[in-house]
Protein backbone atom coordinates (compact mmCIF):
# COMPACT_ATOMS: atom_id res chain seq x y z
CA UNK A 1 66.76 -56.48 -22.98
CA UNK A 2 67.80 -57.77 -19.15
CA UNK A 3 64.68 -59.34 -17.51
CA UNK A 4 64.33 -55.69 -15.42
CA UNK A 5 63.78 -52.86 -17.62
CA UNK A 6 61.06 -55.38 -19.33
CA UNK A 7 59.69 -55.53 -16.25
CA UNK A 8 59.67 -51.75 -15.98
CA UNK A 9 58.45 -51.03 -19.65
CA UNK A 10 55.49 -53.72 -18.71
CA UNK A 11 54.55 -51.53 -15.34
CA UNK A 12 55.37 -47.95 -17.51
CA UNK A 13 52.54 -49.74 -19.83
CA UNK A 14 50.23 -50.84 -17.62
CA UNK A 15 50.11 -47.53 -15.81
CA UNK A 16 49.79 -45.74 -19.24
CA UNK A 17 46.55 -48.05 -19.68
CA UNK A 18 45.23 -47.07 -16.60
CA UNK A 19 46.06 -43.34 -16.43
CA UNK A 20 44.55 -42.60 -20.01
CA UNK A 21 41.32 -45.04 -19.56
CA UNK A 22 39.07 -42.26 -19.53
CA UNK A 23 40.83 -41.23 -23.03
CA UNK A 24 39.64 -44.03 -24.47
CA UNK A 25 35.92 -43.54 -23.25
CA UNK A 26 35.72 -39.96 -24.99
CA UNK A 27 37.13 -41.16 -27.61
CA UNK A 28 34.45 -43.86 -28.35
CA UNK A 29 32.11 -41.58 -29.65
CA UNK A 30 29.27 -43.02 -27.33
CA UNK A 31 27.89 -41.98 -24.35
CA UNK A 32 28.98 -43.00 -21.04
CA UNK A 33 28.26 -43.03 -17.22
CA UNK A 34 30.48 -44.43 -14.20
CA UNK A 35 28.92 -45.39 -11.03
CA UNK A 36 30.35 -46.47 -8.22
CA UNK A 37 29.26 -48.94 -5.42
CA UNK A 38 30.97 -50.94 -2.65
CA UNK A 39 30.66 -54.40 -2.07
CA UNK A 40 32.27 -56.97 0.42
CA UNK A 41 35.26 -58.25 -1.35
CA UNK A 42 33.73 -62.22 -1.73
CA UNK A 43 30.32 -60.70 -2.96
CA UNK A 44 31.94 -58.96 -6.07
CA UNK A 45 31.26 -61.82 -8.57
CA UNK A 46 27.71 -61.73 -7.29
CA UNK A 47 27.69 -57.95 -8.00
CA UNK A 48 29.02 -58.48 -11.51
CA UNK A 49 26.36 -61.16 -12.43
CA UNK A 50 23.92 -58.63 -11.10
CA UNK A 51 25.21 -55.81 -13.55
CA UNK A 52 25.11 -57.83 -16.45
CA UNK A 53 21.94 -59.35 -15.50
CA UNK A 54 20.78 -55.64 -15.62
CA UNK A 55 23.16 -55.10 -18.81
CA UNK A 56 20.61 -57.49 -20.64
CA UNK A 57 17.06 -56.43 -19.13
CA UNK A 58 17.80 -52.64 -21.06
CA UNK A 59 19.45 -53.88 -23.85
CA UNK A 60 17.03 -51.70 -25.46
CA UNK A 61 18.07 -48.07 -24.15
CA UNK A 62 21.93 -49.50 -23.42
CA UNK A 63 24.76 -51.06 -25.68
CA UNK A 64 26.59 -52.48 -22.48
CA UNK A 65 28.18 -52.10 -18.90
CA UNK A 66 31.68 -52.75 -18.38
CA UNK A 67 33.07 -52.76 -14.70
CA UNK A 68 35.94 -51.81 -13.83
CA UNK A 69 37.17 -50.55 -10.45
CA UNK A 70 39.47 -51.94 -7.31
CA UNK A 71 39.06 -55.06 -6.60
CA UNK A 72 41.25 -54.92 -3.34
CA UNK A 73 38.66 -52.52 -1.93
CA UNK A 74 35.26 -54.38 -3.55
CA UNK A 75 34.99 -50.79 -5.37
CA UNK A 76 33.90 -51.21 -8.72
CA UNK A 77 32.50 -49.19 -11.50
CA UNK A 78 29.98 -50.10 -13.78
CA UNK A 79 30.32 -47.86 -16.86
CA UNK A 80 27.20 -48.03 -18.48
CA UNK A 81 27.63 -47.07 -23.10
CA UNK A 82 25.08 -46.01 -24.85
CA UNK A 83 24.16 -44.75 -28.20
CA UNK A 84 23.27 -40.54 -27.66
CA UNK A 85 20.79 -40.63 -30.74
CA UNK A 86 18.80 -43.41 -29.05
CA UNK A 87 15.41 -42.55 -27.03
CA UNK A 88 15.12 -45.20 -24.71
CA UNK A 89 18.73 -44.41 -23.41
CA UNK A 90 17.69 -41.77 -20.95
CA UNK A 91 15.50 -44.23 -18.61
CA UNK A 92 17.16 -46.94 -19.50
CA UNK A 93 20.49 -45.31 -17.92
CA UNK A 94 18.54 -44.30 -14.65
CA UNK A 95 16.57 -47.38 -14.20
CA UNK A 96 19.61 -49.77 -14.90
CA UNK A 97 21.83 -47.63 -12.31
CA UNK A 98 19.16 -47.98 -9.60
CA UNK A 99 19.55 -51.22 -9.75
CA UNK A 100 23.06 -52.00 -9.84
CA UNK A 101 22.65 -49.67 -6.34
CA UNK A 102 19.64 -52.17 -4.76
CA UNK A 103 21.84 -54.74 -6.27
CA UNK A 104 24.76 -53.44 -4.05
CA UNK A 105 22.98 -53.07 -1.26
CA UNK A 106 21.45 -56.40 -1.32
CA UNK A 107 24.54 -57.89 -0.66
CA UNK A 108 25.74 -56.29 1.88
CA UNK A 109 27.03 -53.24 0.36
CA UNK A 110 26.99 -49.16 0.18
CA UNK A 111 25.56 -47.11 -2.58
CA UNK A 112 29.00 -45.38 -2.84
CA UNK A 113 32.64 -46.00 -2.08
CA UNK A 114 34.15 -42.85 -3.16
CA UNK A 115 32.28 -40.92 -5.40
CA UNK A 116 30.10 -39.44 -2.76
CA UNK A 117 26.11 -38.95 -2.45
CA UNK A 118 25.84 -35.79 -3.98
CA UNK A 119 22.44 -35.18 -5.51
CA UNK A 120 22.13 -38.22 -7.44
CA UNK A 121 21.77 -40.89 -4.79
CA UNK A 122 20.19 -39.50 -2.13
CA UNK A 123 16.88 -41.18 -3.12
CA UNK A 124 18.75 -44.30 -1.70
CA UNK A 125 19.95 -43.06 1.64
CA UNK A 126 16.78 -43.92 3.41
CA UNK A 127 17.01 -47.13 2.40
CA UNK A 128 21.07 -47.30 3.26
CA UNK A 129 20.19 -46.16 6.45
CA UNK A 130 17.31 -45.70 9.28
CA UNK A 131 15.88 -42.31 10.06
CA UNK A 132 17.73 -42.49 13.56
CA UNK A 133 20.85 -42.88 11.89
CA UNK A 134 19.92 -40.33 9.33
CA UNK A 135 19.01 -37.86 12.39
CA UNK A 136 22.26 -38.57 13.86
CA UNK A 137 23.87 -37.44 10.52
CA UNK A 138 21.60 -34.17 10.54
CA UNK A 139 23.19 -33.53 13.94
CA UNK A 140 26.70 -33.96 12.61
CA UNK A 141 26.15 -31.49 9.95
CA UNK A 142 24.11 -28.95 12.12
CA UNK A 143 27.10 -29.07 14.43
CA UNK A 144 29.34 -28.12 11.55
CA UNK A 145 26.99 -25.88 9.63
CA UNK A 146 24.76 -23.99 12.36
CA UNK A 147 23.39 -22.18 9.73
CA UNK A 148 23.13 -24.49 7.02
CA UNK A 149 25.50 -22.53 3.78
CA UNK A 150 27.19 -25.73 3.29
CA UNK A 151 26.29 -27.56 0.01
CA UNK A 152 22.96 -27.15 0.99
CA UNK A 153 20.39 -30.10 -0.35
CA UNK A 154 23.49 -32.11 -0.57
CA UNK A 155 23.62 -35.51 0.38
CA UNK A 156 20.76 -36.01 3.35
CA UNK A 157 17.34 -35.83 2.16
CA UNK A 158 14.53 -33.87 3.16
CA UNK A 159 13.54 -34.35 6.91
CA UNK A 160 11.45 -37.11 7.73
CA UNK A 161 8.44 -37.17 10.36
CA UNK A 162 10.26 -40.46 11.11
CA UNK A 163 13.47 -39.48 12.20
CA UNK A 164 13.47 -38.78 16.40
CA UNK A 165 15.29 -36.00 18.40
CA UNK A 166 18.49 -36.40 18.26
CA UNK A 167 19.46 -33.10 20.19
CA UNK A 168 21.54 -34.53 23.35
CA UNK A 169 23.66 -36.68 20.66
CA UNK A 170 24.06 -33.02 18.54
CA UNK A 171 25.15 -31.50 21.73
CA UNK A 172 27.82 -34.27 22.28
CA UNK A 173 28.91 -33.56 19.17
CA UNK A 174 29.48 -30.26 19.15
CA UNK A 175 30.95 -30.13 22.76
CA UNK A 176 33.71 -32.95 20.99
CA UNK A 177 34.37 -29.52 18.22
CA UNK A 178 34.26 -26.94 21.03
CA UNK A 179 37.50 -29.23 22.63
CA UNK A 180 34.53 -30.11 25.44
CA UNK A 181 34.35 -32.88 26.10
CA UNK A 182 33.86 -34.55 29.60
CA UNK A 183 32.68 -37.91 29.68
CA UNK A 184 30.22 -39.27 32.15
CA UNK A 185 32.57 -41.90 34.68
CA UNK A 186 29.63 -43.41 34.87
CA UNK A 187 28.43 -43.73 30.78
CA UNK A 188 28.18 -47.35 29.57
CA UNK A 189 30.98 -48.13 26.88
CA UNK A 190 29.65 -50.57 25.55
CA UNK A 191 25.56 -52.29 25.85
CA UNK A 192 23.81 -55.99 25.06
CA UNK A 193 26.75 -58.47 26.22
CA UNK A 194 27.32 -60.10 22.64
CA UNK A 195 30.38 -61.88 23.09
CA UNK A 196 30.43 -63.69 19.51
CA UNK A 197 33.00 -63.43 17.09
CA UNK A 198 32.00 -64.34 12.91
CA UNK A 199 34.48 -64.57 10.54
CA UNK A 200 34.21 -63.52 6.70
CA UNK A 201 37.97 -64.90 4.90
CA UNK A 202 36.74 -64.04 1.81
CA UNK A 203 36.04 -60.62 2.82
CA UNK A 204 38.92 -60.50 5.26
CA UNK A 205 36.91 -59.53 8.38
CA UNK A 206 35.92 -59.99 11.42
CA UNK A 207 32.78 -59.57 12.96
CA UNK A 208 33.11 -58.88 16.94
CA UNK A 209 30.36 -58.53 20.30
CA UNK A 210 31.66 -55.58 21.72
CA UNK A 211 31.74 -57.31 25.04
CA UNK A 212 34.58 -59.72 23.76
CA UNK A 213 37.59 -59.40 25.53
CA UNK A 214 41.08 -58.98 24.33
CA UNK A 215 42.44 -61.96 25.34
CA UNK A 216 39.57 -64.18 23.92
CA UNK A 217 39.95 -62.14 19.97
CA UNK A 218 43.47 -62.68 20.44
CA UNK A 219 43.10 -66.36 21.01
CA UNK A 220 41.11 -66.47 18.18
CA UNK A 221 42.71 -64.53 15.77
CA UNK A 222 46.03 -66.90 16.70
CA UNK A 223 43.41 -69.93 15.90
CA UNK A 224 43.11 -69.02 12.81
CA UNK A 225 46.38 -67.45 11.63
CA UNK A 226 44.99 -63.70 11.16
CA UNK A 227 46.17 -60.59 12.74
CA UNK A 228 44.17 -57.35 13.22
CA UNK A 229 45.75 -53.78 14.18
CA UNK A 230 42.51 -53.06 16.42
CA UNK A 231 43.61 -55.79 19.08
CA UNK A 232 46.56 -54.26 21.09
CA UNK A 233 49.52 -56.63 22.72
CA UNK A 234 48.62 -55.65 26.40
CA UNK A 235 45.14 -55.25 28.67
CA UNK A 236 43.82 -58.49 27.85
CA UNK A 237 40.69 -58.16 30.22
CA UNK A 238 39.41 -55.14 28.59
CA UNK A 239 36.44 -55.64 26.33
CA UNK A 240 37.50 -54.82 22.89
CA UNK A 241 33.98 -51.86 23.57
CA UNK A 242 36.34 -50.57 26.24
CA UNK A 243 39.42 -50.47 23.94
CA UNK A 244 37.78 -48.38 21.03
CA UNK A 245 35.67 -46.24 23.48
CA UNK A 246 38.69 -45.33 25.44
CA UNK A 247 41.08 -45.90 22.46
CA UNK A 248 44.63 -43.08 22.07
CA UNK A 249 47.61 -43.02 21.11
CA UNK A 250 48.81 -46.00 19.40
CA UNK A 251 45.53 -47.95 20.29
CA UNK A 252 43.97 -45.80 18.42
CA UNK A 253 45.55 -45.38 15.10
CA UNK A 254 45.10 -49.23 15.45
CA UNK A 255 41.35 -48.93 15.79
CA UNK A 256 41.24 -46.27 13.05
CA UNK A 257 43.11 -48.62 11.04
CA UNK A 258 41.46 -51.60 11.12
CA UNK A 259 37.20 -50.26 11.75
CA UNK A 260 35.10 -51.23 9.00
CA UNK A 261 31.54 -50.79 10.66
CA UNK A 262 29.89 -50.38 14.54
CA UNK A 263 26.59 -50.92 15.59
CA UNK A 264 26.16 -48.66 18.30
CA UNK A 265 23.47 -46.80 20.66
CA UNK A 266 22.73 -42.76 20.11
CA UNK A 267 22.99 -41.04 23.36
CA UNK A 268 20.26 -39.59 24.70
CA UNK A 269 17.46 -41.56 22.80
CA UNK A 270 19.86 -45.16 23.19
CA UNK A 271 18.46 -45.84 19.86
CA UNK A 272 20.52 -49.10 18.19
CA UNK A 273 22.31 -47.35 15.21
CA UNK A 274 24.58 -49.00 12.58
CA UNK A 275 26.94 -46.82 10.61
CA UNK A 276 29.59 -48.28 8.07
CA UNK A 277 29.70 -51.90 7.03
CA UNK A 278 31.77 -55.46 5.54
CA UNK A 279 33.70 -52.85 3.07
CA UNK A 280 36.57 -51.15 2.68
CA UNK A 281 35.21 -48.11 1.33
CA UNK A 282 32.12 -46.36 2.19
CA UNK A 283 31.31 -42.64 1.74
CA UNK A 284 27.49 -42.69 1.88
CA UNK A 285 26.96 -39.64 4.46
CA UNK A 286 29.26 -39.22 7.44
CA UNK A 287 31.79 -41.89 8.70
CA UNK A 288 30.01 -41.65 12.38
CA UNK A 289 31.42 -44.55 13.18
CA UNK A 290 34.69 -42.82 14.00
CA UNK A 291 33.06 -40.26 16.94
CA UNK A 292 33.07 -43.78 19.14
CA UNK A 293 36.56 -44.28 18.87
CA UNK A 294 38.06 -43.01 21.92
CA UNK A 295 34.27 -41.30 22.62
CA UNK A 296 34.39 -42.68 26.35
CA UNK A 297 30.67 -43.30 25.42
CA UNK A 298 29.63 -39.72 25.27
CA UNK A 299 28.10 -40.55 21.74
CA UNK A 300 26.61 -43.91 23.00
CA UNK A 301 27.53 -47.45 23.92
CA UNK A 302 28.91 -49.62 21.41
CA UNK A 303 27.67 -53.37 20.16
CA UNK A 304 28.82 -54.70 17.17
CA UNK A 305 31.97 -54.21 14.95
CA UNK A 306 33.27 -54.80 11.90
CA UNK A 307 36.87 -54.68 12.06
CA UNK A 308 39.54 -55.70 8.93
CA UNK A 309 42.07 -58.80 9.49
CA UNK A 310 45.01 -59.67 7.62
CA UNK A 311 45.71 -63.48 6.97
């Protein structure tokens, strides 16, 4: 057979594998759960010595966890077996997938990358996020669901005394859905000067003060052989703040491109806020960070970001 079609019989197989893994679990006979947490990509043999670390402590209520998931993306799933017949398997299963979540968050991490919150894990969005950021997600969906008939008790949690008034950042929003929008001339874009720029090659990202200007990531970026579609070819005073708060067009399908995570300010309360992260994937709550691109700072100023490089 020419060197090709083995080639193409290898891929046909492969793909077979993958598309009829879940097969394979039914057919095991044993019980089964996938989770599903996001990592930074040069955390995720960390992550895996933290599953099978918890693999052993319920070795009582669980047979084992195997992990399987996209490695590209620092997405994996833990697929916890069990035997159905066996008592302890209940708590063992909940207890062991609470902590593959702390685990996840410990380093650096989200407590979903695609599966979603749903009911299941909103025990741990307090503690993936601060009640202002939580408000600020309550505004989101109170902009989109005045009256509340979508999935109701779905991923936020109960209201907290904790979480501040969030109203003027609410009204921003829903001015942005109304096509309303008129930014302030004089709103800061951007807030706290941090000109600093940390890079993660293992993770493939950058870490960038919002007050660092395009000429100065560009430089660096050359320095050190990466390229990043959030850094346009021309405007090299701007403040990379300016370019994402101001970002259309081109610029911005560069900034939506390459944004892993912003710290930010909430308008109105100019509360520090941090939504998204070091990963690739993230859907724990709403991706907020994406109302500051091209916002003109009617959301809030921008700090921080975590953008995505390629080497």
């Amino acid at each position: 057979m020419p060197p090709a079609h083995r080639g193409f019989r290898s891929t046909a197989a492969l793909w077979y594998g993958r598309l009829h893994a879940p097969d394979s679990l039914v057919a095991s006979g044993k019980g089964f759960f996938i989770g599903d947490v996001t990592v930074p990509r040069n955390r995720i043999p960390e992550m895996q010595e933290a599953i099978q670390a918890t693999a052993t402590r319920h070795r009582d209520g669980l047979l084992f966890i195997a992990v399987c998931g996209h490695a590209g993306d620092g997405d994996l799933h833990p697929t916890t077996f069990y035997d159905k017949d066996n008592p302890k398997a209940a708590a063992a299963l909940a207890a062991a997938n609470n902590e593959i979540i702390e685990a996840a968050l410990r380093l650096g991490g989200t407590i979903t990358g695609e599966h979603g919150v749903g009911t299941e894990k909103i025990q741990f969005m307090t503690q993936r996020f601060t009640p202002v950021e939580i408000a600020a997600q309550r505004s989101i969906k109170k902009a989109f669901d005045p009256a509340g008939l979508l999935n109701p008790g779905i991923m936020l949690p109960e209201q907290s005394l904790d979480e501040p008034d969030t109203e003027v950042f609410g009204a921003a929003v829903r001015a942005a859905l109304a096509g309303d929008m008129r930014p302030d001339p004089d709103a800061a874009l951007t807030t706290g000067g941090n000109t600093d720029i940390t890079v993660n090659l293992g993770n493939l990202s950058l870490v960038v003060g919002a007050d660092v200007s395009v000429d100065q990531l560009s430089n660096y970026l050359d320095e050190n052989h990466l390229t990043c579609s959030a850094v346009p070819a021309s405007g090299g005073q701007r403040s990379i703040g300016e370019v994402v708060a101001t970002a259309t067009g081109d610029e911005r399908t560069g900034v939506r491109h390459a944004l892993l995570g912003a710290d930010v300010t909430i308008v109105g309360s100019q509360a520090p806020a941090r939504f998204g992260a070091e990963t690739m994937k993230d859907v724990a709550g709403f991706d907020t960070k994406r109302l500051y691109i091209g916002g003109h700072g009617i959301f809030g100023a921008l700090r921080i970001f975590a953008v995505g490089v390629r080497a």
